[in-house]
PDB file of N, CA and C in Angstrom:
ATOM      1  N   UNK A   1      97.299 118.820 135.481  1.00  0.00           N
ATOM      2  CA  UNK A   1      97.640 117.933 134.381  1.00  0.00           C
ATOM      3  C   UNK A   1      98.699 118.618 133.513  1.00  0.00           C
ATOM      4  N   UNK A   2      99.844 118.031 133.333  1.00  0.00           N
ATOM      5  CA  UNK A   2     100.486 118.677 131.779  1.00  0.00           C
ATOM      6  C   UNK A   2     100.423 119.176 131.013  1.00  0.00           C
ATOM      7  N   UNK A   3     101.027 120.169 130.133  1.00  0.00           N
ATOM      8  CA  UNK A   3     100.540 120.130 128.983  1.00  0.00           C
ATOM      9  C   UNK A   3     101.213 118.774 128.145  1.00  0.00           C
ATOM     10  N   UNK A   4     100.032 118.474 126.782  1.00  0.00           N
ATOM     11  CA  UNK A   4     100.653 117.125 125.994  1.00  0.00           C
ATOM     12  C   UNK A   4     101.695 117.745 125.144  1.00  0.00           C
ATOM     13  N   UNK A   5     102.875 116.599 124.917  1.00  0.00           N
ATOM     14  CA  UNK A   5     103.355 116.990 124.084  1.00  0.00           C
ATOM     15  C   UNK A   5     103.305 116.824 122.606  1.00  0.00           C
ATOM     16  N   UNK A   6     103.936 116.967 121.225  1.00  0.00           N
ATOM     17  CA  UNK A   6     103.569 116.850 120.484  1.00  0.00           C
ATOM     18  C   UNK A   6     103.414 115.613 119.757  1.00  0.00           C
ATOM     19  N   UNK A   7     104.631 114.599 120.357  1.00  0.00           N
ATOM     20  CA  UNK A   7     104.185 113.193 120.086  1.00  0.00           C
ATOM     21  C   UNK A   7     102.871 112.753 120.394  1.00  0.00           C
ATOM     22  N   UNK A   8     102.119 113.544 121.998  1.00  0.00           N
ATOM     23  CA  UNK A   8     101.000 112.400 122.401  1.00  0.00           C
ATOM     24  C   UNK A   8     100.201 113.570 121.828  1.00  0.00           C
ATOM     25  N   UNK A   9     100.046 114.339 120.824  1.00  0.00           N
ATOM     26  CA  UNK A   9      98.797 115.083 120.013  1.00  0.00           C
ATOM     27  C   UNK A   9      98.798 114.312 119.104  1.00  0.00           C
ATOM     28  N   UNK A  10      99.819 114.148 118.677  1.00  0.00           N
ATOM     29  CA  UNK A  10      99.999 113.621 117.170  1.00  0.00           C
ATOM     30  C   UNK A  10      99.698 112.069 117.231  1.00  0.00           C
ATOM     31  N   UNK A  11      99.987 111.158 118.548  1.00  0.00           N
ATOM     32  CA  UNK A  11      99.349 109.986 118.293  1.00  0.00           C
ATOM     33  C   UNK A  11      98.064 109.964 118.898  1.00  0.00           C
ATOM     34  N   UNK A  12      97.549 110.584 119.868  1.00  0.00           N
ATOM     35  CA  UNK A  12      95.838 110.836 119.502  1.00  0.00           C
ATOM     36  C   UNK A  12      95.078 110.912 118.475  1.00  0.00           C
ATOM     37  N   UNK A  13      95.992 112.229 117.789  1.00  0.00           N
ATOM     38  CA  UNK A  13      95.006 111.860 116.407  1.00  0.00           C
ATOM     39  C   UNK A  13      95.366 110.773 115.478  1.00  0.00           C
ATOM     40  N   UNK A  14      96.279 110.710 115.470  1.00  0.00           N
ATOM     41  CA  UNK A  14      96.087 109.074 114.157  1.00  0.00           C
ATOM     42  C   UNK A  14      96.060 107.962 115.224  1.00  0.00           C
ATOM     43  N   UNK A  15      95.669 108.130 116.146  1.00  0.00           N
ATOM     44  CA  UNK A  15      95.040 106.615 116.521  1.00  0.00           C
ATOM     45  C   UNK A  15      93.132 106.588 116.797  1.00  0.00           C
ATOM     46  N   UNK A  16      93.051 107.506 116.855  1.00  0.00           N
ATOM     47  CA  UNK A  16      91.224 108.317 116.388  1.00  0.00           C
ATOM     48  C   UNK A  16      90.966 108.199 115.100  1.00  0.00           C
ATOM     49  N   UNK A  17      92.086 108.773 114.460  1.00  0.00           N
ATOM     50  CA  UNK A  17      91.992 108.789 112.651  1.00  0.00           C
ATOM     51  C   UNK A  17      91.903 107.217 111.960  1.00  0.00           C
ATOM     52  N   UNK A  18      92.990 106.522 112.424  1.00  0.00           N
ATOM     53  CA  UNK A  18      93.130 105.037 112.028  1.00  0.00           C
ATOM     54  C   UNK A  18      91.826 104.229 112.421  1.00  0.00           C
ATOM     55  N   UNK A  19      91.265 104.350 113.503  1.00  0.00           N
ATOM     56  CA  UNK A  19      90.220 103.547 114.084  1.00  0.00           C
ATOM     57  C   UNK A  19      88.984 103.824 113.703  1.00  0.00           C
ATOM     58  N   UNK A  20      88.895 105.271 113.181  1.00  0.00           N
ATOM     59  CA  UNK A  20      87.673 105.379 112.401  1.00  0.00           C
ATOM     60  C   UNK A  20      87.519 105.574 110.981  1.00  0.00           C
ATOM     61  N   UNK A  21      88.798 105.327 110.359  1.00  0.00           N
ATOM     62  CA  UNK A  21      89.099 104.781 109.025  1.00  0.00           C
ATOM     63  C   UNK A  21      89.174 103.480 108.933  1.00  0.00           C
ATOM     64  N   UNK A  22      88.976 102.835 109.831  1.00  0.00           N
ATOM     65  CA  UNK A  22      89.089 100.538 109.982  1.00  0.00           C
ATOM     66  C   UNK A  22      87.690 100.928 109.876  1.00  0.00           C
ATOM     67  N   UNK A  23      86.702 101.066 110.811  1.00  0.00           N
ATOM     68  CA  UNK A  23      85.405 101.246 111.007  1.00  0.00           C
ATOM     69  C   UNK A  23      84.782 101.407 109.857  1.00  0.00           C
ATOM     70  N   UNK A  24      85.023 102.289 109.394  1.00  0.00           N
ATOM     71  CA  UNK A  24      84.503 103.008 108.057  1.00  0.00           C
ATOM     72  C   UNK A  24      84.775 102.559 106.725  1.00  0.00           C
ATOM     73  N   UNK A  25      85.643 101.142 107.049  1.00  0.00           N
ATOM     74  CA  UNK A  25      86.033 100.801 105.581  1.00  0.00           C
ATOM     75  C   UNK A  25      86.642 101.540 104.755  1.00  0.00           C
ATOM     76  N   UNK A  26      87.375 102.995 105.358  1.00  0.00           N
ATOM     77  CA  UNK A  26      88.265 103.481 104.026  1.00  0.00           C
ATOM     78  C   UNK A  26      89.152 103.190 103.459  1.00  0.00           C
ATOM     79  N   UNK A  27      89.515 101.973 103.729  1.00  0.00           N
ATOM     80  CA  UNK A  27      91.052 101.028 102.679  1.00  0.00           C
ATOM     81  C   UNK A  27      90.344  99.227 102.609  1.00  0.00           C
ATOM     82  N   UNK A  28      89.573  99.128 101.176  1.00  0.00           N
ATOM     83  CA  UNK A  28      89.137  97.788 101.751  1.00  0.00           C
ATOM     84  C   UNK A  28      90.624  96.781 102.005  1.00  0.00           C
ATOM     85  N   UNK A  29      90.467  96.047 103.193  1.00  0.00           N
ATOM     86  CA  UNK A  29      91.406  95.124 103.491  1.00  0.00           C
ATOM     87  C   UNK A  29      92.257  96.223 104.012  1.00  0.00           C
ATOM     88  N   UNK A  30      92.448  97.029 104.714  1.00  0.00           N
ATOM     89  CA  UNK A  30      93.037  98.092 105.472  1.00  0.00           C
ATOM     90  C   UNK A  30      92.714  97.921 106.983  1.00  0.00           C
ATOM     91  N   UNK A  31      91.898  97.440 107.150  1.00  0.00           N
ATOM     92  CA  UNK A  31      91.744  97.980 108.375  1.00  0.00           C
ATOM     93  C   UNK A  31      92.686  96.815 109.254  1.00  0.00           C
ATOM     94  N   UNK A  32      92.788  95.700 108.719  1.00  0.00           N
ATOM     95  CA  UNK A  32      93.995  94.635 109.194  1.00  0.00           C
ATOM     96  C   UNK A  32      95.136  95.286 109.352  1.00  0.00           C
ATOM     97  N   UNK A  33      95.437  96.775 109.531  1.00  0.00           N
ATOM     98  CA  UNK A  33      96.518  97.237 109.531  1.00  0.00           C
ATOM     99  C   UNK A  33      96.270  98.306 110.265  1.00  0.00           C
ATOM    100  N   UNK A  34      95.223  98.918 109.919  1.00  0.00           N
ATOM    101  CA  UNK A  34      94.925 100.313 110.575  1.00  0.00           C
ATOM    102  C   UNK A  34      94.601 100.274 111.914  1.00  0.00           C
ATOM    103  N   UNK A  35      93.317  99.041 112.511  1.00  0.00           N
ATOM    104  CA  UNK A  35      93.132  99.145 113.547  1.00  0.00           C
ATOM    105  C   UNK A  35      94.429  99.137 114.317  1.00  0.00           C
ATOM    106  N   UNK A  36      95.070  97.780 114.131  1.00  0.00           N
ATOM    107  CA  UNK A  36      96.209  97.187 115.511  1.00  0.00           C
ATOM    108  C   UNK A  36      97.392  98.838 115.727  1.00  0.00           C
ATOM    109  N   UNK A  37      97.226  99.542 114.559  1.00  0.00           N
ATOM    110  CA  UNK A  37      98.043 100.988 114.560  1.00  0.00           C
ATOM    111  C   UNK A  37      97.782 102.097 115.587  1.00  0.00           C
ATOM    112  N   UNK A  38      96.198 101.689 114.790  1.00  0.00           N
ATOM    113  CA  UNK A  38      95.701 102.989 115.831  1.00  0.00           C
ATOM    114  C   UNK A  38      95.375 102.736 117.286  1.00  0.00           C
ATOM    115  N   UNK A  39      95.110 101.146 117.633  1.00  0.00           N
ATOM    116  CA  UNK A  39      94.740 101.254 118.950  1.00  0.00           C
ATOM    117  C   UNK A  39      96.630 101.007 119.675  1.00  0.00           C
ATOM    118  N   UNK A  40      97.663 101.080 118.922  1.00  0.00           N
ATOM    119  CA  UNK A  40      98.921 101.239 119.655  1.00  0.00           C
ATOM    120  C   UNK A  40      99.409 102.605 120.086  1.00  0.00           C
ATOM    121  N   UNK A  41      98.959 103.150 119.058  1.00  0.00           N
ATOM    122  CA  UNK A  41      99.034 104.787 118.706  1.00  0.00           C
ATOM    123  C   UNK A  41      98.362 105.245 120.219  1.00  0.00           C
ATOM    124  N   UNK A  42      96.899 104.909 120.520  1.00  0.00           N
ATOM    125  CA  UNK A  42      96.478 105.429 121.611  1.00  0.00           C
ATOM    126  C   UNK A  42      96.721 104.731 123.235  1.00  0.00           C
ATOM    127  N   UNK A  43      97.157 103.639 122.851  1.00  0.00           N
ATOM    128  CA  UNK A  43      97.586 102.818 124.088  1.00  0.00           C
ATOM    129  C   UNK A  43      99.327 103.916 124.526  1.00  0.00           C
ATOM    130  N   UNK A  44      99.669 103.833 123.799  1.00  0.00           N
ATOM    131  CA  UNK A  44     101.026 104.406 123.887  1.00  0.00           C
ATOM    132  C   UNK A  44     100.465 105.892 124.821  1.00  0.00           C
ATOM    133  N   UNK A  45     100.186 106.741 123.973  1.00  0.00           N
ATOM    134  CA  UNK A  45      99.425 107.706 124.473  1.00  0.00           C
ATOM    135  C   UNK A  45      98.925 108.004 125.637  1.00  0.00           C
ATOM    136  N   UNK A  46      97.846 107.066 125.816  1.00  0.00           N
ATOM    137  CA  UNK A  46      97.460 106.815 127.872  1.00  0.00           C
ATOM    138  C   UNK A  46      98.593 106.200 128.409  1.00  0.00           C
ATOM    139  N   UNK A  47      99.472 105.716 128.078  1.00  0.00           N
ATOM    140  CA  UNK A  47     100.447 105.101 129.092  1.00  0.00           C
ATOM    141  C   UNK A  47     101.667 106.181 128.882  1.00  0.00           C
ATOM    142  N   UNK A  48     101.541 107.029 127.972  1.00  0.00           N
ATOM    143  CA  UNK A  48     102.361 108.415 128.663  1.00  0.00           C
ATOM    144  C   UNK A  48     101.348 108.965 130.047  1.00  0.00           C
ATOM    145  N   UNK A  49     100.205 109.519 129.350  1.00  0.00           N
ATOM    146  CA  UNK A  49      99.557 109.948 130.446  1.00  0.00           C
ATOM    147  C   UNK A  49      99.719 109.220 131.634  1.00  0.00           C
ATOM    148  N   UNK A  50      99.571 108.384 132.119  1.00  0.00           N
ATOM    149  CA  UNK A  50      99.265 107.269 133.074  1.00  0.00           C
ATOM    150  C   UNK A  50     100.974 107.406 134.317  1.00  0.00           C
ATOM    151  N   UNK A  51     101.461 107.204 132.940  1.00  0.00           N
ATOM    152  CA  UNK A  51     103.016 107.924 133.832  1.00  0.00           C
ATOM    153  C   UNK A  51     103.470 109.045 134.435  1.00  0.00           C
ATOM    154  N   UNK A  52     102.745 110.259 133.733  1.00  0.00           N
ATOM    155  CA  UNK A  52     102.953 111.646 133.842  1.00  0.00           C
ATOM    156  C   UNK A  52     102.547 111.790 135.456  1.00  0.00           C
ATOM    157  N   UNK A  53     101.287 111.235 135.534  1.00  0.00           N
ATOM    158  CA  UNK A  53      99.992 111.173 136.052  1.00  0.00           C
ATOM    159  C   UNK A  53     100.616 110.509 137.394  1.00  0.00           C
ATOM    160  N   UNK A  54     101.349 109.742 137.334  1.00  0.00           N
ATOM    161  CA  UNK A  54     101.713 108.835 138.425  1.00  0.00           C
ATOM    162  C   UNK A  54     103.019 109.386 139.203  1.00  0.00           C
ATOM    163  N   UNK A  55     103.981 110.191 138.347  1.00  0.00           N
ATOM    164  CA  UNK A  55     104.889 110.729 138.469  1.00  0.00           C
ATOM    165  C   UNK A  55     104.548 112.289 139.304  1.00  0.00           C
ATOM    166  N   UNK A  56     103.613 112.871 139.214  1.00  0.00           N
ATOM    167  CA  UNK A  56     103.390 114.026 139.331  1.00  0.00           C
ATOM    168  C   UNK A  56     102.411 113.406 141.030  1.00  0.00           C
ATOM    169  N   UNK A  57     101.887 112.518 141.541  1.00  0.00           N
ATOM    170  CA  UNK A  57     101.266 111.907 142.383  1.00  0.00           C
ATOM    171  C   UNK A  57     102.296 112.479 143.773  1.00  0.00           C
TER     172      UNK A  57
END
């Protein structure tokens, strides 16, 4: 496997961070913003992986 780079560390964590700040209610009326962020943040993320992954096949 690769090592990640610092974009896909950095959107791991704020798409972990965002999704369990929607969850958690830490911005009331936030999370209409936070979730769709964070689950792009980590979609993006596996579909680096997914490429790396496919590329390296």
């Amino acid at each position: 496997m690769p090592s990640l780079p610092l974009a896909v560390k950095f959107a791991l964590g704020f798409g972990l961070a965002a999704n369990l700040a929607a969850a958690a209610g830490a911005l009331p009326g936030g999370w209409i913003v936070l979730l769709p962020l964070g689950n792009l943040a980590l979609l993006g993320a596996a579909g680096w992986l997914v490429w790396r992954w496919l590329a390296d096949r």
